[in-house]
Protein backbone atom coordinates (compact mmCIF):
# COMPACT_ATOMS: atom_id res chain seq x y z
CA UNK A 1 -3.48 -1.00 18.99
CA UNK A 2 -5.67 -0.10 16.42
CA UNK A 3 -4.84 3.62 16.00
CA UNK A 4 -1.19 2.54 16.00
CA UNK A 5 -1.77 0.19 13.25
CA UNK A 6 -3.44 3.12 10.99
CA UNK A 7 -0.77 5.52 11.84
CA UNK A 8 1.83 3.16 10.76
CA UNK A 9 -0.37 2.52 7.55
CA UNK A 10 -0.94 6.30 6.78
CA UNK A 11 3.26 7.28 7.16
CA UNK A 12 3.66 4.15 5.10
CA UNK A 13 1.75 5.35 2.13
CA UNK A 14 3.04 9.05 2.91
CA UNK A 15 6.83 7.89 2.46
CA UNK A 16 5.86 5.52 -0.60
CA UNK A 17 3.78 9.00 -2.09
CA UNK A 18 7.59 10.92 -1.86
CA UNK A 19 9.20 8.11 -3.26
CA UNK A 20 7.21 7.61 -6.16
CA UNK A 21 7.26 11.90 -6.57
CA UNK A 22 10.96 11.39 -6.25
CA UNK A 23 11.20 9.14 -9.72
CA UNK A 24 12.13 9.86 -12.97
CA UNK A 25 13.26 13.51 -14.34
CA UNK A 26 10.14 15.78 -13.38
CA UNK A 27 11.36 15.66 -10.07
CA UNK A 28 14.07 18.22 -11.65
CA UNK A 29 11.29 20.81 -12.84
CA UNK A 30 10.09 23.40 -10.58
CA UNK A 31 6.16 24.07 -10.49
CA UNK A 32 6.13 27.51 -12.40
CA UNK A 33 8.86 29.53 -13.80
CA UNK A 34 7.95 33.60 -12.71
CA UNK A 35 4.37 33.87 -14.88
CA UNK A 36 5.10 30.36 -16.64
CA UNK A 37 2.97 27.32 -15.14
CA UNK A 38 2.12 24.21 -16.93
CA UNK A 39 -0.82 24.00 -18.64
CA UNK A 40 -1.42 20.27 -19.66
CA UNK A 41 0.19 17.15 -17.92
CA UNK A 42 3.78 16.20 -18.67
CA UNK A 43 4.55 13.58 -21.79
CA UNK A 44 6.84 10.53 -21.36
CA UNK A 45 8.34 8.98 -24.62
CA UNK A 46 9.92 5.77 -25.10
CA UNK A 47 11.99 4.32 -27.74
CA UNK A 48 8.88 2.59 -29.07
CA UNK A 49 6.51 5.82 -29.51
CA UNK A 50 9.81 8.78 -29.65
CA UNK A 51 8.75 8.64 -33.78
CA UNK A 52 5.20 9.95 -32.80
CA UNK A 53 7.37 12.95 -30.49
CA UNK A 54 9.75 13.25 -32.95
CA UNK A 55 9.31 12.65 -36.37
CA UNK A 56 12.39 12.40 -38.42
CA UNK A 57 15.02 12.72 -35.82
CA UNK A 58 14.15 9.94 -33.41
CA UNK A 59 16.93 7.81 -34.92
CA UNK A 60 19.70 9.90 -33.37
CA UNK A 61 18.47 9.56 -30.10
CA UNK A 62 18.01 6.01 -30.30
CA UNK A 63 21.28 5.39 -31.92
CA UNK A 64 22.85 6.57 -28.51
CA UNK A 65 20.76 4.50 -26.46
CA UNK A 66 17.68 6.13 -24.38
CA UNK A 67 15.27 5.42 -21.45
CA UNK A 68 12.99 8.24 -22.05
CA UNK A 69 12.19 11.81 -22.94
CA UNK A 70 10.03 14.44 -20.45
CA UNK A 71 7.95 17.11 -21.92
CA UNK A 72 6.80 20.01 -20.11
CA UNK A 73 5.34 23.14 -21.36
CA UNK A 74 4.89 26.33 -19.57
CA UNK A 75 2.85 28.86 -20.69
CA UNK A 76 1.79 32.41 -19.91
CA UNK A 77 -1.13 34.08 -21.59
CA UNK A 78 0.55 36.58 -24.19
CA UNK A 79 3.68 35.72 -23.87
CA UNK A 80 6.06 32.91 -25.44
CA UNK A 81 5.59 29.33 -24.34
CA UNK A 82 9.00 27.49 -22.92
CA UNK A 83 9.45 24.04 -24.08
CA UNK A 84 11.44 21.87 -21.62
CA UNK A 85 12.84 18.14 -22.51
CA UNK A 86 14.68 16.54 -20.19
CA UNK A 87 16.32 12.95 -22.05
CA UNK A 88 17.44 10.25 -19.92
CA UNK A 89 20.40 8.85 -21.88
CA UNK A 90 20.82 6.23 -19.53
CA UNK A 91 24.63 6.52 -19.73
CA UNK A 92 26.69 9.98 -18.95
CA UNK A 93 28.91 9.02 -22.43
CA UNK A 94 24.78 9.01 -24.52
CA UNK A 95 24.07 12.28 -22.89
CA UNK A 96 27.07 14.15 -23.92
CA UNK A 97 26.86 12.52 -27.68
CA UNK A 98 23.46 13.83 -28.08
CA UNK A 99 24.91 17.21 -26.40
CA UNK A 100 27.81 17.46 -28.97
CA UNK A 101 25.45 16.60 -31.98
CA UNK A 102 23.51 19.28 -30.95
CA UNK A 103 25.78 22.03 -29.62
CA UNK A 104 28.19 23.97 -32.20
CA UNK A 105 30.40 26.11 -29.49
CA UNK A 106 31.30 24.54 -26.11
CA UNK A 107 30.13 26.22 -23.56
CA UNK A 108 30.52 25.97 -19.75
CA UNK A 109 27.63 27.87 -18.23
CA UNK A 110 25.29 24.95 -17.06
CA UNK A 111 26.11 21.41 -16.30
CA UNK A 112 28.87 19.75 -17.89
CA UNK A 113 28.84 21.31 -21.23
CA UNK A 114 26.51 24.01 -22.30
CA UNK A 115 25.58 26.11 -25.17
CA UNK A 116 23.51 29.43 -25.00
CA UNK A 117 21.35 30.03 -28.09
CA UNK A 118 19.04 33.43 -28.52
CA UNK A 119 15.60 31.61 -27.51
CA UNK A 120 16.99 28.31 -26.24
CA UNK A 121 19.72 26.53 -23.78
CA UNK A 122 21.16 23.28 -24.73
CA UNK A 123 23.22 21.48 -22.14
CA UNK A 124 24.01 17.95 -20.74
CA UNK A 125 25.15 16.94 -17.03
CA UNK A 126 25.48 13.07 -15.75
CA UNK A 127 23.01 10.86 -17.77
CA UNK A 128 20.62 13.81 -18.98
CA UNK A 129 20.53 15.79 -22.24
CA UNK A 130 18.32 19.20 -21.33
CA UNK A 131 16.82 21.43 -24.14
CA UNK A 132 15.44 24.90 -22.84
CA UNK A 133 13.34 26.53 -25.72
CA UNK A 134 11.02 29.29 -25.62
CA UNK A 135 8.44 29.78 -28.75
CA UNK A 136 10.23 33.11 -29.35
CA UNK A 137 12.35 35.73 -28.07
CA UNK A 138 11.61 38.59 -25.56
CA UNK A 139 14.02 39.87 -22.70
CA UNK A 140 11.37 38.13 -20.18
CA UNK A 141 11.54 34.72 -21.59
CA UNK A 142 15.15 34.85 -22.16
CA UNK A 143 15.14 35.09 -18.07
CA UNK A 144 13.07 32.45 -17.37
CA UNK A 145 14.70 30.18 -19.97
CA UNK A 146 17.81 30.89 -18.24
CA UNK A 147 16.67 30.07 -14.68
CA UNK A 148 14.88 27.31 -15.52
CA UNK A 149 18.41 25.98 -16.93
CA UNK A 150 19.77 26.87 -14.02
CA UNK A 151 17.42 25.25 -11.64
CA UNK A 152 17.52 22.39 -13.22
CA UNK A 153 21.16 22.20 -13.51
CA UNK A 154 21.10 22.49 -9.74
CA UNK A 155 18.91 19.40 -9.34
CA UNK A 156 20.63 17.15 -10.64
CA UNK A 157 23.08 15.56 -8.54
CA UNK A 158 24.70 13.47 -11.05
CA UNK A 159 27.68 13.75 -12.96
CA UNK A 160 29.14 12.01 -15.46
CA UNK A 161 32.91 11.62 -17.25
CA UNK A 162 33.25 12.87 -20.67
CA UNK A 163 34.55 9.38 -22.65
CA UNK A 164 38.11 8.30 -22.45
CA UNK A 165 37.90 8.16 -26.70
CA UNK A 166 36.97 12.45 -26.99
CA UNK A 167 40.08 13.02 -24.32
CA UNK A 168 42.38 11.33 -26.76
CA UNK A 169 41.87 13.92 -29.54
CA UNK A 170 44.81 16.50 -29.78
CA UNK A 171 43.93 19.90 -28.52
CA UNK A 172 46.18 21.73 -30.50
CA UNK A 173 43.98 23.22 -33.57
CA UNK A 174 41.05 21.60 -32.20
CA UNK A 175 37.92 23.60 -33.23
CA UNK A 176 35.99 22.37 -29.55
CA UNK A 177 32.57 22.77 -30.71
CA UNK A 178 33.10 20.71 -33.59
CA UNK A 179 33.57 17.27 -31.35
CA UNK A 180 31.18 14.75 -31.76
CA UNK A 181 31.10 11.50 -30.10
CA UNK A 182 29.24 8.87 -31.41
CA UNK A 183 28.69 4.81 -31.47
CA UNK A 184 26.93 3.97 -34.99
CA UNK A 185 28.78 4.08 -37.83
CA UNK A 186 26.63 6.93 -40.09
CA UNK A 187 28.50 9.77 -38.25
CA UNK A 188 31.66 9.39 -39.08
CA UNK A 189 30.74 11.06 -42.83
CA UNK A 190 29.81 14.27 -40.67
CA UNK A 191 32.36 16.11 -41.86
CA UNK A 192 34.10 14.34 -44.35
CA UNK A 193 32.79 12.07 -47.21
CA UNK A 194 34.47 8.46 -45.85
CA UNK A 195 32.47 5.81 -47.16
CA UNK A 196 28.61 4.59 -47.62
CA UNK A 197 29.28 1.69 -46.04
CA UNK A 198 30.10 0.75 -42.33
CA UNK A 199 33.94 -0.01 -43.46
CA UNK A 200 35.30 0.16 -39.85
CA UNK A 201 32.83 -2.10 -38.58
CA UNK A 202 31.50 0.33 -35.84
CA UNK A 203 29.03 -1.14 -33.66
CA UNK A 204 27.59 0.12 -30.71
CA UNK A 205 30.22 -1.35 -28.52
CA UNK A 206 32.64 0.78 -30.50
CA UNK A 207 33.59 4.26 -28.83
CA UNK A 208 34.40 7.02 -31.51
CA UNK A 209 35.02 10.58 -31.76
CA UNK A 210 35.48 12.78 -34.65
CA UNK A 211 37.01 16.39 -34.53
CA UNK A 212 37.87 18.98 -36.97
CA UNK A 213 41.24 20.82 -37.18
CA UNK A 214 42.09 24.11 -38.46
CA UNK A 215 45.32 25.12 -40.53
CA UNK A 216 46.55 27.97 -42.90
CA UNK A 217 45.61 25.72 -45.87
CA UNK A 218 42.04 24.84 -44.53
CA UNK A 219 40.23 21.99 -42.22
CA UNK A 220 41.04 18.19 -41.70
CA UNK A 221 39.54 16.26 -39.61
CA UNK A 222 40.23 13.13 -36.70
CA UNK A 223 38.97 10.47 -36.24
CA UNK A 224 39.18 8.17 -32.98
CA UNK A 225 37.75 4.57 -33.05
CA UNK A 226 38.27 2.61 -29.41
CA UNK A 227 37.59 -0.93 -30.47
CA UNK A 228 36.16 -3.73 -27.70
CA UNK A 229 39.13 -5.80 -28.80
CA UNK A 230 42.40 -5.93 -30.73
CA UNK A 231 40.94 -8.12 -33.72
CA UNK A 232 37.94 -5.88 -34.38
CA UNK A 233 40.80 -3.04 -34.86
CA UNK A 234 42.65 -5.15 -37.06
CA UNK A 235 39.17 -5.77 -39.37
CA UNK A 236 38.80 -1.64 -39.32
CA UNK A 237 42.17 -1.54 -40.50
CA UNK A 238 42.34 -3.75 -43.35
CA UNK A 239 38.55 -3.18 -44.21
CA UNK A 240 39.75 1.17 -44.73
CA UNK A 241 43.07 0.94 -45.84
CA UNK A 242 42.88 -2.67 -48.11
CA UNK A 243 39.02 -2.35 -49.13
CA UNK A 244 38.03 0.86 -49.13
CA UNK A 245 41.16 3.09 -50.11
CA UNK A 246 42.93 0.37 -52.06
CA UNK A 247 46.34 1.62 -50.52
CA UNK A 248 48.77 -0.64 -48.03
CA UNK A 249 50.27 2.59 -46.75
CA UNK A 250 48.29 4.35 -43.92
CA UNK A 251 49.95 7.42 -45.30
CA UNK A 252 48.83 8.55 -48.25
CA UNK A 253 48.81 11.76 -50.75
CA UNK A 254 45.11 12.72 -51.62
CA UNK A 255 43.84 14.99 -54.52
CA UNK A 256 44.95 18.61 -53.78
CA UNK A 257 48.36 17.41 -52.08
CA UNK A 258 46.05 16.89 -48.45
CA UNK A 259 47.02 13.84 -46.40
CA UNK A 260 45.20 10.59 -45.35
CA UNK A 261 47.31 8.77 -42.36
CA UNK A 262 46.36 6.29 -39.85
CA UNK A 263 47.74 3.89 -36.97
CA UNK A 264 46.30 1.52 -34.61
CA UNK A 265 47.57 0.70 -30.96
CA UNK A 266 45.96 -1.78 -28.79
CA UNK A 267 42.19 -1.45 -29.29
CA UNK A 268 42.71 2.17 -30.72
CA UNK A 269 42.26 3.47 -34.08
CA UNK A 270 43.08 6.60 -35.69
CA UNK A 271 42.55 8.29 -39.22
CA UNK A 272 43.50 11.56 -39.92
CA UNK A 273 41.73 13.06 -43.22
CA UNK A 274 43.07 15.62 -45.36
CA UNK A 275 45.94 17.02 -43.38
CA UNK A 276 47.77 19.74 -45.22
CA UNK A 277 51.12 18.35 -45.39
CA UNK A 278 52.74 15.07 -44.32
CA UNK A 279 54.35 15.79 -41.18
CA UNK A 280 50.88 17.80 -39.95
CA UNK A 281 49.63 14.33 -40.62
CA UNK A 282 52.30 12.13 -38.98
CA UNK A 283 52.45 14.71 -35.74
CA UNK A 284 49.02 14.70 -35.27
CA UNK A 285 48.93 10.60 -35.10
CA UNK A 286 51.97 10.74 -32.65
CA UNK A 287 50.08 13.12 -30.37
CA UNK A 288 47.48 10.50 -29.81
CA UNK A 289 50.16 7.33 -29.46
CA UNK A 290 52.79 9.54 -27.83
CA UNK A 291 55.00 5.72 -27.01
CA UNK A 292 54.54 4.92 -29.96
């Protein structure tokens, strides 16, 4: 009786051990990478200590929302160190935001969305944001960067949806890597000087995208707002078009002969910025309400 109690109490701590080695994101890293091993234990983050990881750009992360960061480093004496982060956005829609502020040409390589960099991959797949960075370049690092992307992208099981708000943007002139998708307010100025203020009243319940358009006559620039409800759209809309461009006309002739034009359906919002004629302006809005 005895030995069967201890054998049930040793598998019990065995299959507790694998489930405990089986949480959180270092159970996507392999041991060693060729030459590469770790050298010091991994570093967790959280969003009370990411300022001491990363000074100065912690606010982005947190403005997505986010669980936690992993740090490994591999090293190999004489040779470049690899720097791997693996972010746990808690959300597939926070992992590909911090992927698009990040990436600038979309990329389909690893995970969901990718980017290949000399030195460094950037990708995002499910509820994780992955940066792949080695101290410098040399053809043996640029391996090992690329199958530790790789093996990692394998690991992970999850997947995630790219947000209903991003799908909504026109294709047609759409400059890919230029899509960022966002939920506070600051971004929308990314590529286009809108206001200092939050005038549309985004929150972090508000789902927004912002892409930029090429034409003959230069860029303009889209922005998608999907509002919780149908009076938060209607504050947007009278807090851009009555406060902030004194106009009651969501079409508009800028400096230059450009284009502002908006239009709201349902909890929707649209603004198109500095479209190079009126009807580039006017299509582009009834590509995104089609029935309307």
């Amino acid at each position: 009786m005895m030995r069967s109690s201890l054998w049930f109490f040793f598998s019990f701590l065995l299959v507790m051990q694998a489930l405990a080695s089986d949480k959180g994101p270092e159970k996507f890293l392999p041991p060693g990478a060729g030459d590469w091993k770790p050298v010091e234990p991994d570093r967790y983050y959280q969003p009370d200590n990411l300022f001491d990881y990363i000074n100065g750009g912690a606010e982005l992360y947190l403005s997505y929302g986010f669980r936690e960061v992993l740090s490994r480093r591999y090293e190999c004496p004489g040779k470049p160190y690899i720097q791997v982060e693996i972010f746990d956005m808690i959300e597939p829609a926070n992992a590909y935001g911090i992927y698009t502020q990040t990436r600038e040409k979309e990329g389909s390589e690893y995970g969901q969305g990718s980017q290949v960099l000399p030195g460094a991959v950037l990708f995002w797949k499910g509820p994780y944001y992955i940066s792949v960075i080695s101290e410098y370049e040399t053809p043996e690092s640029e391996e090992m960067i690329r199958w530790l992307a790789a093996t990692i992208d394998h690991r992970i099981a999850a997947s995630g949806e790219m947000p209903p708000v991003v799908r909504a943007l026109p294709r047609n002139g759409l400059d890919e890597g230029s899509v960022v998708y966002f939920r506070h307010y600051v971004w929308a100025n990314r590529y286009y000087y809108i206001a200092d203020g939050n005038v549309f009243g985004i929150e972090n319940d508000t789902h927004c995208c912002l892409g930029r358009y090429a034409s003959p006559q230069g860029s303009y620039y889209v922005l998608l707002m999907d509002f919780p409800s149908g009076e938060r759209v209607k504050a947007a809309w009278l807090g851009y078009w009555e406060e902030r461009a004194g106009e009651t006309s969501p079409l508009t002739e800028q400096e230059g002969g450009r284009w502002h034009a908006g239009h709201r359906v349902g909890s929707m919002m649209a603004m198109v910025f500095r479209a190079p004629d009126r009807d580039t302006a006017l299509k582009t809005l009834a590509e995104i309400f089609p029935s309307e």
